[in-house]
PDB file of N, CA and C in Angstrom:
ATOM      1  N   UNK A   1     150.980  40.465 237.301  1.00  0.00           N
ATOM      2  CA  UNK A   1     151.328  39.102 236.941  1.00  0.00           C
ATOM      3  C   UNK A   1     151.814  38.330 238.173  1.00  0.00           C
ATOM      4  N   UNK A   2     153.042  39.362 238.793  1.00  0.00           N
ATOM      5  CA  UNK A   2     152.729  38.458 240.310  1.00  0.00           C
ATOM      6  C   UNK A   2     151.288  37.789 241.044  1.00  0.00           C
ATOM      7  N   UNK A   3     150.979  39.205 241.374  1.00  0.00           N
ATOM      8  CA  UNK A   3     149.561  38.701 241.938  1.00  0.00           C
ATOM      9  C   UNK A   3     148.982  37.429 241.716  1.00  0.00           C
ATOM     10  N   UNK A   4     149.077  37.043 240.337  1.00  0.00           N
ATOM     11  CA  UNK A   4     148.367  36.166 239.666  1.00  0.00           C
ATOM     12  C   UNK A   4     149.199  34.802 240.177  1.00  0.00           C
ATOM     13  N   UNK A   5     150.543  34.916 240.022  1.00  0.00           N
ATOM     14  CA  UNK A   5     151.036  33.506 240.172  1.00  0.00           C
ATOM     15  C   UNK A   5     150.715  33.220 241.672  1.00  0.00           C
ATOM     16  N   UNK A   6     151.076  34.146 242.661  1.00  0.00           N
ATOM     17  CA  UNK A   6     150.822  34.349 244.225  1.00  0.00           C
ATOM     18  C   UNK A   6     149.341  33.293 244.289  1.00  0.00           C
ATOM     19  N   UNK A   7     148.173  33.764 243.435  1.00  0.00           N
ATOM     20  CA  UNK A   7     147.257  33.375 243.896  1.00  0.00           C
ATOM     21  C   UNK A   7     146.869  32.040 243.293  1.00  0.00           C
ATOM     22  N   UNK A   8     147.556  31.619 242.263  1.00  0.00           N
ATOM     23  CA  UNK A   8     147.490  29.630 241.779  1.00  0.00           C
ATOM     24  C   UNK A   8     148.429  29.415 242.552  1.00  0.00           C
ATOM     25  N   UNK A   9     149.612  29.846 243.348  1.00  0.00           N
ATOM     26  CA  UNK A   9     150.246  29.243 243.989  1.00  0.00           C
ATOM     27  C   UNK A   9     149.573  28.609 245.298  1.00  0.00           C
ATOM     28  N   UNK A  10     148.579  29.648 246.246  1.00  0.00           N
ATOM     29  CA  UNK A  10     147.978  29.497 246.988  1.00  0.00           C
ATOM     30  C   UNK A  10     146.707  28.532 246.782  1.00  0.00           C
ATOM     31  N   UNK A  11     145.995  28.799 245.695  1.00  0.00           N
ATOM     32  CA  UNK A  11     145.104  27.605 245.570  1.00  0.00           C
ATOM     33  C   UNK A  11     145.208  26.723 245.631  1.00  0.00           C
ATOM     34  N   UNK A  12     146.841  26.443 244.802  1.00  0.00           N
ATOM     35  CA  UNK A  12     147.068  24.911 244.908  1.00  0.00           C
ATOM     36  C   UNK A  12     147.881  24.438 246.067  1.00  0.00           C
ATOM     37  N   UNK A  13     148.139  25.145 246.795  1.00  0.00           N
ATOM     38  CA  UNK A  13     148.221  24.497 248.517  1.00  0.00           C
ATOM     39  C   UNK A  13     146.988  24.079 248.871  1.00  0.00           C
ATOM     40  N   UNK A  14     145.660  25.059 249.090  1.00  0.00           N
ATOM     41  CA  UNK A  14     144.915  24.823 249.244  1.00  0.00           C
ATOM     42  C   UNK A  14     143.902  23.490 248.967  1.00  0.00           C
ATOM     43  N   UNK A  15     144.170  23.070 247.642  1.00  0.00           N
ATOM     44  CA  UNK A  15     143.784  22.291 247.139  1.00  0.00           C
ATOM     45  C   UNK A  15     144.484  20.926 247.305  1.00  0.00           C
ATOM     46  N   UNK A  16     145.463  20.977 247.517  1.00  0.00           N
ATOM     47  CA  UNK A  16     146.654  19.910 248.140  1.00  0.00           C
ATOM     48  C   UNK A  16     146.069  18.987 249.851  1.00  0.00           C
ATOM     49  N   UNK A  17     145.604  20.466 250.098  1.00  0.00           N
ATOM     50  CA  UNK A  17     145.634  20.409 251.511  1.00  0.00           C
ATOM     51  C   UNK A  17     144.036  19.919 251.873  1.00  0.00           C
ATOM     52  N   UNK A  18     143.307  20.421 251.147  1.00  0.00           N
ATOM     53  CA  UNK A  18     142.098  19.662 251.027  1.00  0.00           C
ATOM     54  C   UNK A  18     142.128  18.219 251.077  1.00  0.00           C
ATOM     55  N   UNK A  19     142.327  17.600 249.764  1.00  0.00           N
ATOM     56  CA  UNK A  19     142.528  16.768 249.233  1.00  0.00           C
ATOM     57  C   UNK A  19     143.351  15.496 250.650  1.00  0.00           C
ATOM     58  N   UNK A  20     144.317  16.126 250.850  1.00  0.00           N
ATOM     59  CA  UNK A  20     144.622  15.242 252.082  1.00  0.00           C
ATOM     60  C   UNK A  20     143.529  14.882 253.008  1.00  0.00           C
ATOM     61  N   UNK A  21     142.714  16.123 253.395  1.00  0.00           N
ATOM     62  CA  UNK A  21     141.927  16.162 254.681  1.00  0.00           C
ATOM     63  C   UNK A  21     140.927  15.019 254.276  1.00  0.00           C
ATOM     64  N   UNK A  22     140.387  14.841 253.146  1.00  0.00           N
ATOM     65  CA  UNK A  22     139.261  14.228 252.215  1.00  0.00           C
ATOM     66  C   UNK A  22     139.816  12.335 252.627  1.00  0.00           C
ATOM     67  N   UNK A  23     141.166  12.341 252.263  1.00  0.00           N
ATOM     68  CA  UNK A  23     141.791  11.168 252.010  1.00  0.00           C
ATOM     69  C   UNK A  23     142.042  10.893 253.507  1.00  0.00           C
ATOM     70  N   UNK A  24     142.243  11.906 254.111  1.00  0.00           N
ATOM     71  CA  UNK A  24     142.638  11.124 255.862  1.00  0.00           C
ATOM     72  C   UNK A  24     140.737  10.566 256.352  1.00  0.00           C
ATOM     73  N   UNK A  25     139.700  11.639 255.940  1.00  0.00           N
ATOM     74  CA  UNK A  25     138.491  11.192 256.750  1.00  0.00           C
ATOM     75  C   UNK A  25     138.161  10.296 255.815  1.00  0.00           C
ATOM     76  N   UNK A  26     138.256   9.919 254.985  1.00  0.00           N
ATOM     77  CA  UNK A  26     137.824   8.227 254.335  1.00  0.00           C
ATOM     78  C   UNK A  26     139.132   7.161 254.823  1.00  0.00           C
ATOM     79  N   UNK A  27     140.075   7.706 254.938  1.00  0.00           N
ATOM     80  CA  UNK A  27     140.898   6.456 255.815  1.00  0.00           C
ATOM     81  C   UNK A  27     139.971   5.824 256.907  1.00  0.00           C
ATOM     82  N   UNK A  28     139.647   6.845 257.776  1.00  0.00           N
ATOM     83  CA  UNK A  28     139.094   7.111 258.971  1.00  0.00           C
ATOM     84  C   UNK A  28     137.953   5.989 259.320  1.00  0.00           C
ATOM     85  N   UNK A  29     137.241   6.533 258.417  1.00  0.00           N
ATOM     86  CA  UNK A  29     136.194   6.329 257.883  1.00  0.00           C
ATOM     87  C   UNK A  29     135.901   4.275 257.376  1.00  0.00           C
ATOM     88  N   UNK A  30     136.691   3.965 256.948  1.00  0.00           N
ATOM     89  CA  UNK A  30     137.331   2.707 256.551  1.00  0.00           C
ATOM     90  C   UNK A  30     137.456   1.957 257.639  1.00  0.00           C
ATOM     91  N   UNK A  31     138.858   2.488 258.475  1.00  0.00           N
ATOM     92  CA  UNK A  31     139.194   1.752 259.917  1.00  0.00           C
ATOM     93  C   UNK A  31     138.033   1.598 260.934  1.00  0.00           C
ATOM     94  N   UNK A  32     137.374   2.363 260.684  1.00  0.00           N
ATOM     95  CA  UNK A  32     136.005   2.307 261.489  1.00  0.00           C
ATOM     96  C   UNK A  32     134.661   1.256 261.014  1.00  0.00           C
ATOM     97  N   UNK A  33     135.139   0.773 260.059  1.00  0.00           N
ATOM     98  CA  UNK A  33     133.914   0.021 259.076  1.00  0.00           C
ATOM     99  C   UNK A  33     135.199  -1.620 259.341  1.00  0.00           C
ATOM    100  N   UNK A  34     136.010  -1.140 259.403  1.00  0.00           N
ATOM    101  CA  UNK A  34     136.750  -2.517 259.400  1.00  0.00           C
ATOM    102  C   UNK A  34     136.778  -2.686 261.229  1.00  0.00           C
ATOM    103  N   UNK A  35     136.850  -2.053 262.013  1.00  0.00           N
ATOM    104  CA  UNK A  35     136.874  -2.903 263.076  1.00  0.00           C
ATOM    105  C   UNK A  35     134.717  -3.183 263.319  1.00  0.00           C
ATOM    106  N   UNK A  36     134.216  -2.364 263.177  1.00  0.00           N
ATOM    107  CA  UNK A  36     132.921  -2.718 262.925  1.00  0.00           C
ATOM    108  C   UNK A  36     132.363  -4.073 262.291  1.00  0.00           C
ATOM    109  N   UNK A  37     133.117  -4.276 261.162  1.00  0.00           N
ATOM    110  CA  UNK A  37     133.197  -6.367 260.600  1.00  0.00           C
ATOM    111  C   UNK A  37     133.291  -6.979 261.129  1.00  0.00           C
ATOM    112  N   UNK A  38     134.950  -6.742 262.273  1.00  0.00           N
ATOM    113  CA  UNK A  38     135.933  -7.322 262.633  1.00  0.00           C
ATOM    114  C   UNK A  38     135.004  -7.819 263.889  1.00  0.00           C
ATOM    115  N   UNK A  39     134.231  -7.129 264.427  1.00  0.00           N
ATOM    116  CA  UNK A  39     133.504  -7.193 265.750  1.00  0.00           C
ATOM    117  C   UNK A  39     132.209  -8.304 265.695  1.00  0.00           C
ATOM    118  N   UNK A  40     131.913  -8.098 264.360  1.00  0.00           N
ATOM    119  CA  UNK A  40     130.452  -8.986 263.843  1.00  0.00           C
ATOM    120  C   UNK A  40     131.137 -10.463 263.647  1.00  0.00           C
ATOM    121  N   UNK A  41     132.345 -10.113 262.819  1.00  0.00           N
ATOM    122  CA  UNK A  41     132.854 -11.868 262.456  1.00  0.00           C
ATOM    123  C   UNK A  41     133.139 -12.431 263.876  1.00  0.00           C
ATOM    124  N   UNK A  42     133.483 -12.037 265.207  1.00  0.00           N
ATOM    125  CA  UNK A  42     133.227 -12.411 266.425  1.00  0.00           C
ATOM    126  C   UNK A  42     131.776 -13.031 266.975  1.00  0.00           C
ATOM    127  N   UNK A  43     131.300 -12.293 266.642  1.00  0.00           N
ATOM    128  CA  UNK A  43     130.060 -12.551 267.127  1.00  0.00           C
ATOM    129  C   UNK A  43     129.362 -14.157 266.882  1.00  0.00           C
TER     130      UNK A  43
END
């Protein structure tokens, strides 16, 4: 039964930690599309 909690405990870091990585490269991802506009509305 340990075992068991050990290992949803770990998934859900895992899954935590994903989830960030996902949300930082579409931040990313965004800031890069916004100075890309930002450069055209210059133009």
């Amino acid at each position: 039964m340990k075992s068991i909690a050990t290992l949803l405990a770990a998934a859900f870091v895992l899954a935590l930690a994903g989830c960030n990585t996902v949300q930082g490269v579409g931040q990313d991802i965004q800031k890069g599309g916004q100075v890309l506009e930002d450069a055209a509305k210059k133009k």
